[in-house]
N, C-alpha and C. Protein backbone atom coordinates (compact mmCIF):
# COMPACT_ATOMS: atom_id res chain seq x y z
N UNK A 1 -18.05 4.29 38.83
CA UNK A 1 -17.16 4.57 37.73
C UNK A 1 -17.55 3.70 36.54
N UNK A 2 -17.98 4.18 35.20
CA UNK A 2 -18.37 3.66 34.22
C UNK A 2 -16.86 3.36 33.62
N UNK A 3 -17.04 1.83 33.16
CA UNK A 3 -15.80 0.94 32.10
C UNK A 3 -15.78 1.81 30.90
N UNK A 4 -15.04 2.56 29.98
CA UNK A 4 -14.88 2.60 29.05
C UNK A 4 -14.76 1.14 28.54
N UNK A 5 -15.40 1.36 26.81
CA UNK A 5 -15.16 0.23 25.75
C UNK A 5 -14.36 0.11 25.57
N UNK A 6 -13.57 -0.99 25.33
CA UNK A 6 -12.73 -1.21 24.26
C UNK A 6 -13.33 -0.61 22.43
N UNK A 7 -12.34 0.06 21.37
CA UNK A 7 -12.35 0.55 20.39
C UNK A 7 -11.78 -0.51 19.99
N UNK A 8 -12.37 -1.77 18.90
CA UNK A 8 -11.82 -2.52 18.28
C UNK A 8 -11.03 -2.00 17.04
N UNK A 9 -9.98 -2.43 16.30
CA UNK A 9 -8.86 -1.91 15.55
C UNK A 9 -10.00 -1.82 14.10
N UNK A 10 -9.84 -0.88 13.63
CA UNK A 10 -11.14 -0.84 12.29
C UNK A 10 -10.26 -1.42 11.30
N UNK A 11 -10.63 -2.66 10.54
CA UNK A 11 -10.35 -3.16 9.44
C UNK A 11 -11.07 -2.70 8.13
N UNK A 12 -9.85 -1.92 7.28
CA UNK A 12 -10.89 -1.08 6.16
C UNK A 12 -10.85 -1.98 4.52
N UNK A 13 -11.59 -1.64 4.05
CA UNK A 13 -11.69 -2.15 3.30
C UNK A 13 -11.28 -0.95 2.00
N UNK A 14 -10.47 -0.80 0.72
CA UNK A 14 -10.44 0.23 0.07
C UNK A 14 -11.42 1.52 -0.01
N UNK A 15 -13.11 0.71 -0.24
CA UNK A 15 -13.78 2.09 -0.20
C UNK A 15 -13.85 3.12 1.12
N UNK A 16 -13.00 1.82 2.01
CA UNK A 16 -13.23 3.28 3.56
C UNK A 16 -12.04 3.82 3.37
N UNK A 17 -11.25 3.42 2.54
CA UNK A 17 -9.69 4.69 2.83
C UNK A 17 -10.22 5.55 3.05
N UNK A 18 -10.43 6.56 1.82
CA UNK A 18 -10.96 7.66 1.82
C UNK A 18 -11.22 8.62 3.34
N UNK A 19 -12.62 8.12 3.93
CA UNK A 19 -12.79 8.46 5.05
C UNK A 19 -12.04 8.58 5.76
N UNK A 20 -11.24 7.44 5.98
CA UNK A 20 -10.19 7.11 7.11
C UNK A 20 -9.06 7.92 7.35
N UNK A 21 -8.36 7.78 5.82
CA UNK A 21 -7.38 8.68 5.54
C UNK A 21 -6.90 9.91 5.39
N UNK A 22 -8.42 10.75 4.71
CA UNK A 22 -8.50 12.27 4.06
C UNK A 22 -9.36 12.83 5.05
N UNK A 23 -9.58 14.30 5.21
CA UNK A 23 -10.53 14.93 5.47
C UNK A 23 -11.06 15.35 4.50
N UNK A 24 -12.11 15.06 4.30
CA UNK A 24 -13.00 15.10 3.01
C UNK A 24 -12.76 15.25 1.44
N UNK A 25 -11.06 14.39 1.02
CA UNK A 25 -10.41 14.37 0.01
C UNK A 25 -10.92 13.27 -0.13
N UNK A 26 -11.04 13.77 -1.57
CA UNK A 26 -11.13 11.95 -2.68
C UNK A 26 -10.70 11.95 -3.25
N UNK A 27 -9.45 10.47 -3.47
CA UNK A 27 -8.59 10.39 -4.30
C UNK A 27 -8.84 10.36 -5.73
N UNK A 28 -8.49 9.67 -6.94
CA UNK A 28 -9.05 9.97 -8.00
C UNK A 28 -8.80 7.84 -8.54
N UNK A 29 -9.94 7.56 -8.38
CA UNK A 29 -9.81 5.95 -8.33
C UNK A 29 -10.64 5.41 -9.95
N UNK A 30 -10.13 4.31 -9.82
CA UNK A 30 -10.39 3.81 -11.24
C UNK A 30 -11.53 2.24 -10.72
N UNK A 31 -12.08 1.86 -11.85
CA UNK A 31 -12.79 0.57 -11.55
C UNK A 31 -12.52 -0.24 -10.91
N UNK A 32 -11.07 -1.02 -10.75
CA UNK A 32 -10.56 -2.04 -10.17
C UNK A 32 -9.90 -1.39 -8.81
N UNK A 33 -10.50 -0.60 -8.42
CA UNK A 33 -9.95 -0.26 -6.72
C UNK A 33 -9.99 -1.11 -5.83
N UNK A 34 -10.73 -1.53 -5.57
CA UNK A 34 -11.28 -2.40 -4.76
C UNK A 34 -9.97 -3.54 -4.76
N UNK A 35 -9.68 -4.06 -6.16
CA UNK A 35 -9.12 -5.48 -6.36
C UNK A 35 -7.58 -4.44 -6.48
N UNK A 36 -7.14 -3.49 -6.63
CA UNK A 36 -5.75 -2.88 -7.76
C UNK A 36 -5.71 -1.65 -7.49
N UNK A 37 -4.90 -0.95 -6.96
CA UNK A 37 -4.27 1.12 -6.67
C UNK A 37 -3.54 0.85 -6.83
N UNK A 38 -2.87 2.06 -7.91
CA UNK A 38 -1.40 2.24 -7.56
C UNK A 38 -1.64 4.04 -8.01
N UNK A 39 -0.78 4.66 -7.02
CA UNK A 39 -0.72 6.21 -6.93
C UNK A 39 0.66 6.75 -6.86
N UNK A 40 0.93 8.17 -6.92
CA UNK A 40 1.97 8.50 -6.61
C UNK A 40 1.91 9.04 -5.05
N UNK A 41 2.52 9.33 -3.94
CA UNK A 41 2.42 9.95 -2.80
C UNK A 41 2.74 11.23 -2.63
N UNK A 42 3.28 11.94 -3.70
CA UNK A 42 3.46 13.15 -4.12
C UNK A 42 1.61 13.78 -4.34
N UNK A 43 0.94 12.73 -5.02
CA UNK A 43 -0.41 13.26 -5.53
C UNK A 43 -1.48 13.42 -4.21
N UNK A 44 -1.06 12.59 -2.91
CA UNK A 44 -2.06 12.25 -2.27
C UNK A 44 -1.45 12.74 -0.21
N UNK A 45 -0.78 13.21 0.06
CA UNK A 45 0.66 13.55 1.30
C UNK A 45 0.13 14.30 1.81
N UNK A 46 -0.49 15.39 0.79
CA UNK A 46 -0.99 16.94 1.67
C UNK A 46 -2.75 16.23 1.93
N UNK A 47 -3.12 15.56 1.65
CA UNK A 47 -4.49 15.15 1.80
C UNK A 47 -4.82 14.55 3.06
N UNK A 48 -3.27 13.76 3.76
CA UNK A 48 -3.60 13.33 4.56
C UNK A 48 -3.55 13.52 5.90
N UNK A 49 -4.27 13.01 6.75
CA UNK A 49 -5.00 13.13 8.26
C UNK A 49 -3.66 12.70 9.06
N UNK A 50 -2.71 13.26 9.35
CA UNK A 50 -1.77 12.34 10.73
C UNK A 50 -1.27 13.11 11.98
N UNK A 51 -1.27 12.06 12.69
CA UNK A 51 -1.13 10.67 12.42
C UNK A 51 -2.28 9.64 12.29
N UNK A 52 -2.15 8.68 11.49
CA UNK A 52 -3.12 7.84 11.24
C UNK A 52 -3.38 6.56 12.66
N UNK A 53 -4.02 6.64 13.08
CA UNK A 53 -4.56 5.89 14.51
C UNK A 53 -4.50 4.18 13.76
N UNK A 54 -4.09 3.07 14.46
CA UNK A 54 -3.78 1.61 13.87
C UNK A 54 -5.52 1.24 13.80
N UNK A 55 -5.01 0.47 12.25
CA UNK A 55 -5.75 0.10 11.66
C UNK A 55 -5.07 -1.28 10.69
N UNK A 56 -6.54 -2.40 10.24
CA UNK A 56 -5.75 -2.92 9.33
C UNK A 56 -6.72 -2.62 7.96
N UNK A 57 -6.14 -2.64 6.71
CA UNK A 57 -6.61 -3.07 5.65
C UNK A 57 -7.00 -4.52 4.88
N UNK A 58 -8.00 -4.81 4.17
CA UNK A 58 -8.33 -5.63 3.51
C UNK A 58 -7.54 -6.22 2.66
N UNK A 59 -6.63 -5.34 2.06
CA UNK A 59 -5.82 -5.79 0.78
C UNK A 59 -4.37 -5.61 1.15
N UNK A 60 -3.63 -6.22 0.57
CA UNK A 60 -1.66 -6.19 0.48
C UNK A 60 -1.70 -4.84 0.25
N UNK A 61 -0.31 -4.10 0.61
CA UNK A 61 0.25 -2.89 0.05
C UNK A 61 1.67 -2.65 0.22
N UNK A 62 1.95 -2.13 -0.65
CA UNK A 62 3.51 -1.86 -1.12
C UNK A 62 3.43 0.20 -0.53
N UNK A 63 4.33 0.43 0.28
CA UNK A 63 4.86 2.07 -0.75
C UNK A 63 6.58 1.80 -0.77
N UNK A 64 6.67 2.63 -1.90
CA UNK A 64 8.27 2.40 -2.40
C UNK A 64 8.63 4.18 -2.24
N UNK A 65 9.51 4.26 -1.92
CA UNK A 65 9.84 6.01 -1.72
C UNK A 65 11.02 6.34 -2.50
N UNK A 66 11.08 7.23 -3.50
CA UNK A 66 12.33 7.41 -4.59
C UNK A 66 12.67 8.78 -3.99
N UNK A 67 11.96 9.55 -3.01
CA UNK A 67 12.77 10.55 -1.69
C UNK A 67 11.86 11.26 -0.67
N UNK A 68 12.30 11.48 0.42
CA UNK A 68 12.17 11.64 1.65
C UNK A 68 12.05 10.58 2.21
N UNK A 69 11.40 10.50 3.74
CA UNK A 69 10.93 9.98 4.23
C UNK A 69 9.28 9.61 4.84
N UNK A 70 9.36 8.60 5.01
CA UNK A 70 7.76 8.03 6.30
C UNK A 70 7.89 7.28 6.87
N UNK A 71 7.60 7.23 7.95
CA UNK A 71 7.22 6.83 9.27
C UNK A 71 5.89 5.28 9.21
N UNK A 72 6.01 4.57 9.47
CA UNK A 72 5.06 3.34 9.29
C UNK A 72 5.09 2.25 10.35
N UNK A 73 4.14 2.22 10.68
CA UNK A 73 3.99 0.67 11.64
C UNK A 73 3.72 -0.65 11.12
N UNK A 74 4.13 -1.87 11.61
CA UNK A 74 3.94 -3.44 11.34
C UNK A 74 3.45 -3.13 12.55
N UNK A 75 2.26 -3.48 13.67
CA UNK A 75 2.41 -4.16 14.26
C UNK A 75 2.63 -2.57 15.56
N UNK A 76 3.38 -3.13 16.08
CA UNK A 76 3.84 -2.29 17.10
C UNK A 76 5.46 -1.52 17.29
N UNK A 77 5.76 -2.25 15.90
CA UNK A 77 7.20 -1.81 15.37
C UNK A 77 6.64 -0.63 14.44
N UNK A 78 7.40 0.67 14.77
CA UNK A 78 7.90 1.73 13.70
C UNK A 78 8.84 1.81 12.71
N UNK A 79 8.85 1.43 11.56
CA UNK A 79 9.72 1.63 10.50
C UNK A 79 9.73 3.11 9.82
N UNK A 80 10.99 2.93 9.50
CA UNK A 80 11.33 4.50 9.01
C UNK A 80 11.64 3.88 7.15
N UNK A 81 11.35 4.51 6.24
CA UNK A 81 11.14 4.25 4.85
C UNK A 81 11.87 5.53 4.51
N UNK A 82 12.92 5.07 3.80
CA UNK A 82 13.81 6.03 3.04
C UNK A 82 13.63 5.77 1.68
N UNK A 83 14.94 6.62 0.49
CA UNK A 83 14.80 6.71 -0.82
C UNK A 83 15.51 5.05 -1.29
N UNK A 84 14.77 4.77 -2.23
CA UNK A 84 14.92 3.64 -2.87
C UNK A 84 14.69 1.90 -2.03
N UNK A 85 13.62 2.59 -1.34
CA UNK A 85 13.19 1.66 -0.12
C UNK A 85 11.67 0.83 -0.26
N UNK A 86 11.29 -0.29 -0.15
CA UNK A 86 9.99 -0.45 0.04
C UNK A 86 9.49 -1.09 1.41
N UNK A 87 8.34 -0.66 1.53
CA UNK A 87 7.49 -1.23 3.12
C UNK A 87 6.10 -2.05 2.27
N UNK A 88 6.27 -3.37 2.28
CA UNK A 88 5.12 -4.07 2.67
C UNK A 88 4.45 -4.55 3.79
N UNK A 89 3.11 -4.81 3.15
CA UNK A 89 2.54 -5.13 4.84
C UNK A 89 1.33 -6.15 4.29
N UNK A 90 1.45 -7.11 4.64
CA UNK A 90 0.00 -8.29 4.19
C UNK A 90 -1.01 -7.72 4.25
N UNK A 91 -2.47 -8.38 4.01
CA UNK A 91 -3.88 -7.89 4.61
C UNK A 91 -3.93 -8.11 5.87
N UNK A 92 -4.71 -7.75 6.59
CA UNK A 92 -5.08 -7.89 8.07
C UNK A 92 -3.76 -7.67 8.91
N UNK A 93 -2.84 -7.05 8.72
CA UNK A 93 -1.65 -6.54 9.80
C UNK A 93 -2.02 -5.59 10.09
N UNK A 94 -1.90 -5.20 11.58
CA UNK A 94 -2.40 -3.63 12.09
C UNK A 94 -1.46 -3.06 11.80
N UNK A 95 -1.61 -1.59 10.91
CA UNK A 95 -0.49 -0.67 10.77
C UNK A 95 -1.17 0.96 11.22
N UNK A 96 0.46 1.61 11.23
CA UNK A 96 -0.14 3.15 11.38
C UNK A 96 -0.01 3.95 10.46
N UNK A 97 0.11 5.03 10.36
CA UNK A 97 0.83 5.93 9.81
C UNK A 97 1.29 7.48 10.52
N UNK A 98 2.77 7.53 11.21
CA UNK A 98 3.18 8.24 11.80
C UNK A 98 3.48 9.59 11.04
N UNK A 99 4.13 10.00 9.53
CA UNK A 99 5.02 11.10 9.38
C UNK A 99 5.55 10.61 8.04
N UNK A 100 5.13 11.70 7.08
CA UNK A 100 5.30 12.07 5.82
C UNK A 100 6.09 13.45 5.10
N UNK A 101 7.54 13.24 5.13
CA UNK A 101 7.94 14.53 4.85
C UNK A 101 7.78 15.03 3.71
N UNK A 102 7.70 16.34 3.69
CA UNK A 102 7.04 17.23 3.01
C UNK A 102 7.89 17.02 1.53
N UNK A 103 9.05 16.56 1.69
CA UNK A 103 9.56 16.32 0.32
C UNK A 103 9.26 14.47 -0.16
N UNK A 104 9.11 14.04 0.30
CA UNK A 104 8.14 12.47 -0.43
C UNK A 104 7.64 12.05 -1.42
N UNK A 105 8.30 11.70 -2.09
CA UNK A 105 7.79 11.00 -3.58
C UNK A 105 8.04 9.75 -3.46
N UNK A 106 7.22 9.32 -4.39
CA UNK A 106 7.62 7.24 -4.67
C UNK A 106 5.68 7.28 -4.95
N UNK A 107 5.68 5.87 -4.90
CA UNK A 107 4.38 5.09 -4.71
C UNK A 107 3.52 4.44 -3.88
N UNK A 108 2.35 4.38 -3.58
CA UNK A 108 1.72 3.43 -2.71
C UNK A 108 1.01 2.72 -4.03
N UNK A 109 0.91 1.13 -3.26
CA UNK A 109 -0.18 0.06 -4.02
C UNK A 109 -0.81 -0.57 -3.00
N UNK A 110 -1.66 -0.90 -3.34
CA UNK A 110 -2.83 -1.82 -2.68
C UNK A 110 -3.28 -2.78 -3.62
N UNK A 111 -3.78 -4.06 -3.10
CA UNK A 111 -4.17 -5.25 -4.10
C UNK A 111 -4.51 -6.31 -3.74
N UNK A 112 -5.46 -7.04 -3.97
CA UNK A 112 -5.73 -8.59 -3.55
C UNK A 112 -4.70 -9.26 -3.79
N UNK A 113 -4.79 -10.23 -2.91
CA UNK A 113 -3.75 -11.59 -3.14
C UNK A 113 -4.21 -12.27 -4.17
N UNK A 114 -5.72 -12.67 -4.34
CA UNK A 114 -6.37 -13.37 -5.17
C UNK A 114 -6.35 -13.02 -6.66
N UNK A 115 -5.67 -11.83 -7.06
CA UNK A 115 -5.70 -11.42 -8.58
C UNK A 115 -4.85 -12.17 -8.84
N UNK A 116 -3.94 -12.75 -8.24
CA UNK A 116 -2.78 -13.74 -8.82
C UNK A 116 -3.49 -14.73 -9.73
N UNK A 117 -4.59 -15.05 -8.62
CA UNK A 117 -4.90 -16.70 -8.81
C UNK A 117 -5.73 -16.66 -10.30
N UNK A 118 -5.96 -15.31 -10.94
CA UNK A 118 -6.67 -15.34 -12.21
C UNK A 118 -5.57 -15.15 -13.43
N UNK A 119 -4.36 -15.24 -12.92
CA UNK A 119 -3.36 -14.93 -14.13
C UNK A 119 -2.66 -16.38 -14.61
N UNK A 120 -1.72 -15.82 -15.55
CA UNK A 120 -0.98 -17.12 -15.60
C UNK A 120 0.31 -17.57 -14.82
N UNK A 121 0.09 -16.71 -13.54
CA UNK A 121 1.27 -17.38 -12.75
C UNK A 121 0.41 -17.21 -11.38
N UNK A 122 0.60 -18.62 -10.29
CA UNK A 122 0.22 -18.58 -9.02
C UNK A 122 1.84 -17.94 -7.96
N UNK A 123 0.64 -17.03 -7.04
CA UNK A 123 1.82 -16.93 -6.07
C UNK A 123 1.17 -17.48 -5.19
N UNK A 124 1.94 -18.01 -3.79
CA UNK A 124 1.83 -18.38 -2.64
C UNK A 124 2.92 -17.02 -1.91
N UNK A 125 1.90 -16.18 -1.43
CA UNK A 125 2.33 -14.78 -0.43
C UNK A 125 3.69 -15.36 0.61
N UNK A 126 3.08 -16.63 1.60
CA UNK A 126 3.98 -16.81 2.46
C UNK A 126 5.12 -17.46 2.13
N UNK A 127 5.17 -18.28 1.02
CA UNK A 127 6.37 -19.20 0.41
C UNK A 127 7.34 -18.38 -0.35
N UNK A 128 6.55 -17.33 -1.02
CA UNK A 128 7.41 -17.21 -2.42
C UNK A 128 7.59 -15.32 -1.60
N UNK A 129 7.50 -15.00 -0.93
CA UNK A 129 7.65 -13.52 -0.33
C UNK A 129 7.45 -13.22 0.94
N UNK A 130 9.23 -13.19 1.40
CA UNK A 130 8.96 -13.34 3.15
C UNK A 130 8.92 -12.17 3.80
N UNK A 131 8.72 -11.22 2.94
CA UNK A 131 8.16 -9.35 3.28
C UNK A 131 7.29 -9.83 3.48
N UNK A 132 6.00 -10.40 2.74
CA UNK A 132 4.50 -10.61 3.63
C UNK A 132 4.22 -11.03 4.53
N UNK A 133 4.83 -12.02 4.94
CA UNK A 133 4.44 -12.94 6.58
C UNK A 133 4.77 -12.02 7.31
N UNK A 134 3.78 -12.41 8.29
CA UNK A 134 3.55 -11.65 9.62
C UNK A 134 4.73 -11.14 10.40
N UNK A 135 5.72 -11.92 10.55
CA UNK A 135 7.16 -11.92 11.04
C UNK A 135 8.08 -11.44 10.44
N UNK A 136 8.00 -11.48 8.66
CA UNK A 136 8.75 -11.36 8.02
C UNK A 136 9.30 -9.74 8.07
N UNK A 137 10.40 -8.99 7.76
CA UNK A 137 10.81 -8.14 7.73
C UNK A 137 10.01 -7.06 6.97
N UNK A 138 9.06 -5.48 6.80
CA UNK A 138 8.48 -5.20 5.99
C UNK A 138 9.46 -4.63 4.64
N UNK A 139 10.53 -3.96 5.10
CA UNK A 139 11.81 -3.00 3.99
C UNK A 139 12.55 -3.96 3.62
N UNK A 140 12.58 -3.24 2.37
CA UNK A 140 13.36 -3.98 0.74
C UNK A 140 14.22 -2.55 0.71
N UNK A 141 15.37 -2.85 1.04
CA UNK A 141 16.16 -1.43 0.42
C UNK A 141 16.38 -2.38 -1.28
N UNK A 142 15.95 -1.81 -2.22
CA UNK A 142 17.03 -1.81 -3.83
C UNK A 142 17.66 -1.08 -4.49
N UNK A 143 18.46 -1.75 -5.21
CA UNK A 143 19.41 -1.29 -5.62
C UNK A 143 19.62 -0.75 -6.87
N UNK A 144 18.86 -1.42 -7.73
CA UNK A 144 18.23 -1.11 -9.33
C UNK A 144 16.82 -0.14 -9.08
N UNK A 145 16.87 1.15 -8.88
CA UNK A 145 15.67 2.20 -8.78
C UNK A 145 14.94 2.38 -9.35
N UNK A 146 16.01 2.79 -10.74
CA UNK A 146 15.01 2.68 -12.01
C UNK A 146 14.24 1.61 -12.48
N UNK A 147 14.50 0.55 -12.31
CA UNK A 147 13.70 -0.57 -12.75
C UNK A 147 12.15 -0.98 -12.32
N UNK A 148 12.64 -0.42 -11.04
CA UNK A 148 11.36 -0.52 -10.59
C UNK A 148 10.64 1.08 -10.25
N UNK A 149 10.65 1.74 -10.68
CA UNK A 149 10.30 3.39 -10.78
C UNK A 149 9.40 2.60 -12.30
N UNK A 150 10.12 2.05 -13.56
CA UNK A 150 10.22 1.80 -14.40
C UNK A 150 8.38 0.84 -14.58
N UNK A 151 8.56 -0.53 -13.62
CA UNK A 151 7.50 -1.05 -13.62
C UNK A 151 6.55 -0.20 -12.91
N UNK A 152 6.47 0.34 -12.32
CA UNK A 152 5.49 1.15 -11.24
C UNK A 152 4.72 2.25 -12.03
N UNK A 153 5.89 2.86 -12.82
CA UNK A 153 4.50 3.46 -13.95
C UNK A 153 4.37 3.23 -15.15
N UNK A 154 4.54 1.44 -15.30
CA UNK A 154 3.49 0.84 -15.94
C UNK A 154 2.38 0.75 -15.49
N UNK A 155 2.53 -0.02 -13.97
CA UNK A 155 1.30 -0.15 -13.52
C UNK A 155 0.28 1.13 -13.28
N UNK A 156 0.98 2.49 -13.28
CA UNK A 156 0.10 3.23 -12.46
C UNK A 156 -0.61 3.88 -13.65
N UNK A 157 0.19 3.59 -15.16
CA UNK A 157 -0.30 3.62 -16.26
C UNK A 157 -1.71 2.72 -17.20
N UNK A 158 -1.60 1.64 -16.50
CA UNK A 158 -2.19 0.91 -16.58
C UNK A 158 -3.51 0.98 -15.82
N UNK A 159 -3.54 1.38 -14.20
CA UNK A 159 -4.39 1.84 -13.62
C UNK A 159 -5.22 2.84 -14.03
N UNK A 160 -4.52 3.89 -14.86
CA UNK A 160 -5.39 4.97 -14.89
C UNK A 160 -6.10 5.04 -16.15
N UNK A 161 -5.73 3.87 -17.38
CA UNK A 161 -6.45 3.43 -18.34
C UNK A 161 -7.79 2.82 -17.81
N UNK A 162 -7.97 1.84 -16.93
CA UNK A 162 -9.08 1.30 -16.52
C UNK A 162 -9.81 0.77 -16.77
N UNK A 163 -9.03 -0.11 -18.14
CA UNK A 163 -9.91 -1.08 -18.80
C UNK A 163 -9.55 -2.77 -18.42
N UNK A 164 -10.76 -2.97 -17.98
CA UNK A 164 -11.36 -4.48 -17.34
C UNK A 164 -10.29 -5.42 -18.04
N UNK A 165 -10.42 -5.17 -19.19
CA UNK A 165 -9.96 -6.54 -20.30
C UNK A 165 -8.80 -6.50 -20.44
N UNK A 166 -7.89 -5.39 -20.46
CA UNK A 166 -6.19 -5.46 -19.44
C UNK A 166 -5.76 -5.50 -18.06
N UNK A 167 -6.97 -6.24 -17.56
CA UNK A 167 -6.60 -6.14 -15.98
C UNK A 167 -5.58 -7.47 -15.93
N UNK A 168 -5.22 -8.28 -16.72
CA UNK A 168 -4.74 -9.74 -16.01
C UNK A 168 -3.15 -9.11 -16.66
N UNK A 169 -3.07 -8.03 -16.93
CA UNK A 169 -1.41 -7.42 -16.96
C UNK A 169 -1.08 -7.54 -15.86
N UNK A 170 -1.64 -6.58 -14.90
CA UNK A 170 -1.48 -6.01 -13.36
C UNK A 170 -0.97 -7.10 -12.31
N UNK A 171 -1.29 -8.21 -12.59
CA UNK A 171 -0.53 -9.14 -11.74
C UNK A 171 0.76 -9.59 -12.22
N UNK A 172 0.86 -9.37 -13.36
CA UNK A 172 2.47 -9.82 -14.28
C UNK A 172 3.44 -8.86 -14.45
N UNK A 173 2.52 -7.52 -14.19
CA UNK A 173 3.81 -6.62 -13.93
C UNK A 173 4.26 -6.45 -12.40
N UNK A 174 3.09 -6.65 -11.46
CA UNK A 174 3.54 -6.67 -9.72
C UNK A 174 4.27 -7.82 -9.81
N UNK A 175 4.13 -9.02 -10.38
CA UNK A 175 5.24 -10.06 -9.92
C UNK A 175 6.33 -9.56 -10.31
């Protein structure tokens, strides 16, 4: 009887979303991908492959949902993400992706930790935001929607401009 391998958990890095995520969809990405995404999930839902098999990513990510639902893993915990809700998840946490209803809007972001460290304000992830730690809880239900609907397409405004020399906004509007 031959051992099957172990399948180590694939840690992606932004340019493997794509693959990972779509069947042969490509999203529509700007220069600073790698370091900065922000999308709508309305634009990108029908593109995707699920359920998504655990994996971790390279970079932080936020999605915030203004309606329906999704389905998401920390870990080995399933969270359910409703309207006016957010799910973070650090770099290197194994997550999944279970179930995207067909009515789903809001945002996903992705982003280095390290763009902080080029602005004029430092964060410390584990001190100053206990959604990121490993333990920490991933859902933010809020309460002010608009406000942050409000910053989100700044940023996603900002993203789709794509100029280098307004990139040190992008960390002052995520804080």
């Amino acid at each position: 009887m031959t051992k099957k391998k172990d399948t180590p958990i694939p840690i992606l890095k932004p340019s493997q979303f794509d693959d990972y995520l779509f069947a042969g969809w490509k999203a529509p990405i700007s220069g600073f991908y790698d370091r900065f995404h922000v999308s709508r999930i309305e634009d990108y839902k029908n593109h995707l492959t699920l359920p998504l098999l655990p994996h971790r990513r390279s970079v932080c990510f936020f999605v915030f949902l203004t309606q329906g639902k999704v389905i998401r893993s920390k870990g080995l915990t399933n969270y359910e993400i409703t309207p006016d809700s957010f799910f973070f998840l650090a770099a290197d946490q194994i997550t999944s992706l279970e179930y995207v209803s067909a009515d789903a809007e809001g945002f996903y972001c992705h982003f280095l930790p390290d763009i902080f460290n080029q602005s004029a304000i430092k964060i410390d992830f584990e001190n100053d935001f206990s959604f990121f730690q490993l333990t920490g809880e991933p859902l933010l239900k809020v309460s002010d929607k608009e406000r942050f609907v409000q910053l989100l397409h700044i940023l996603e405004n900002e993203n789709y401009k794509n100029q280098e020399e307004r990139f040190g906004l992008i960390p002052l509007y995520l804080h």
